[in-house]
Protein backbone atom coordinates (compact mmCIF):
# COMPACT_ATOMS: atom_id res chain seq x y z
CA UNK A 1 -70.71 49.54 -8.64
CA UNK A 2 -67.45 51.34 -9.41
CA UNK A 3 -66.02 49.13 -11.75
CA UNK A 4 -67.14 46.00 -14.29
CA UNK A 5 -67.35 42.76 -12.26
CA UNK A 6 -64.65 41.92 -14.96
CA UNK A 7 -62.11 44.76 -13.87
CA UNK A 8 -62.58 44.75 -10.21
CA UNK A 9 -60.33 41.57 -10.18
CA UNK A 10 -57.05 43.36 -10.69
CA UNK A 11 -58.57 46.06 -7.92
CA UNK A 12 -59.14 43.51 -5.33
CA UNK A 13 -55.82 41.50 -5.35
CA UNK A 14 -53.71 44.71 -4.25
CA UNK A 15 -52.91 44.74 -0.75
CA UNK A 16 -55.65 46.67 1.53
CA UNK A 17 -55.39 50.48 1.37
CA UNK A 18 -55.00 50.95 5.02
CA UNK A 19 -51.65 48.88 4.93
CA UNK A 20 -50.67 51.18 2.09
CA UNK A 21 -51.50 54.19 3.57
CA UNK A 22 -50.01 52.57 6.81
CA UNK A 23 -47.13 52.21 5.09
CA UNK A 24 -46.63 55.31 3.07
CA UNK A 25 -46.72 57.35 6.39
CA UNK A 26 -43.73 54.38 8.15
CA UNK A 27 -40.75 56.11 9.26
CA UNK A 28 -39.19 52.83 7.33
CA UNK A 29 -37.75 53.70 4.21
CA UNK A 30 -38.56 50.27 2.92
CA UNK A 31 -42.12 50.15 3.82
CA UNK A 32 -42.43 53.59 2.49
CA UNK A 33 -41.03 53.23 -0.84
CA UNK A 34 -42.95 49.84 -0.84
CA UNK A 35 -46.28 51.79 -0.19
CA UNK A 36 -45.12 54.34 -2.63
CA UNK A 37 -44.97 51.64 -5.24
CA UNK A 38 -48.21 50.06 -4.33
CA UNK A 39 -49.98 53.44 -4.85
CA UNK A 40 -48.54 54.64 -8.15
CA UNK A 41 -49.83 50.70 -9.40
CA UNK A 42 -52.82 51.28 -7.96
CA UNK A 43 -53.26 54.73 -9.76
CA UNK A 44 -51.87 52.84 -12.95
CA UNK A 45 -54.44 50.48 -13.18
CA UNK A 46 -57.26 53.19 -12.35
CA UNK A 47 -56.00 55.63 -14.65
CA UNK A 48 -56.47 52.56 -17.53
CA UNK A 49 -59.95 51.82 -16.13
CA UNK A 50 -61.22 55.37 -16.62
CA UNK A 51 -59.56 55.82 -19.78
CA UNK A 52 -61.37 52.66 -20.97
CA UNK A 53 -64.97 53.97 -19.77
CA UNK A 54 -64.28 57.40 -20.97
CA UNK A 55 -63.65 56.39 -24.70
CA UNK A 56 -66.44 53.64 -24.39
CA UNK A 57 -68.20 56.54 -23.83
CA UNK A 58 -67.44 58.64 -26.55
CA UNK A 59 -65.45 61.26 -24.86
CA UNK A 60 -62.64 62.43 -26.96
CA UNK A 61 -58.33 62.56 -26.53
CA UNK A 62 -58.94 65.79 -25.82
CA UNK A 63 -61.79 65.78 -23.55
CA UNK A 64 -59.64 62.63 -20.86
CA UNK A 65 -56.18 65.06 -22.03
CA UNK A 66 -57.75 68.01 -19.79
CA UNK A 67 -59.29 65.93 -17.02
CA UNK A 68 -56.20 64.23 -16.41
CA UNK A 69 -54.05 67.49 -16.83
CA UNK A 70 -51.56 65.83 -19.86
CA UNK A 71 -51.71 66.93 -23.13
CA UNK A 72 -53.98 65.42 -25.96
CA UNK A 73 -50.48 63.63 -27.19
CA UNK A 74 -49.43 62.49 -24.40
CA UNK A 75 -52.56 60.61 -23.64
CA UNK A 76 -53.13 59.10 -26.42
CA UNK A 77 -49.60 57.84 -27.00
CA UNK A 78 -49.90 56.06 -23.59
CA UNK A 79 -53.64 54.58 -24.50
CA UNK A 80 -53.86 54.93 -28.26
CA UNK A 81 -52.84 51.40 -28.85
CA UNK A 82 -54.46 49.90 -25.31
CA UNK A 83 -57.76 51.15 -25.93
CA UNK A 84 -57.95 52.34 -29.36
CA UNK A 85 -57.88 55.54 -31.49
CA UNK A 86 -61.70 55.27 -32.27
């Protein structure tokens, strides 16, 4: 299982990835930007997920800083509150 039963709620109400990716390849400007919008959600909501399970973890700022290619600040401004500084 990727995700907690509890989580994969907010994953399964986005519209199917083949429409996005359907849609992020449209010659339409509107269905582009549309699909452009529906991915950077979708990476939104991941990105919180695996923050979550990496500090549940134990893994440092630091350590989820590199992985995601930000600096230590920058990620934990963004989650420090969300998740907690632990």
């Amino acid at each position: 299982m990727l995700t907690n039963p509890d989580r994969q709620l907010m994953l399964t109400s986005m519209e199917p990835v083949l429409e996005i990716a359907q849609g992020a390849t449209s010659n339409d400007p509107d269905a582009g930007l549309r699909a452009v919008a529906a991915l950077r959600a979708l990476t939104e909501r991941l990105e919180v997920l695996q923050v979550q399970s990496a500090r549940d973890l134990g893994w440092s700022w630091q350590d989820i800083a590199e992985r995601l290619g930000v600096t230590k600040q920058t990620v934990h401004r963004k989650y420090g509150r969300r998740i907690g500084r632990r």
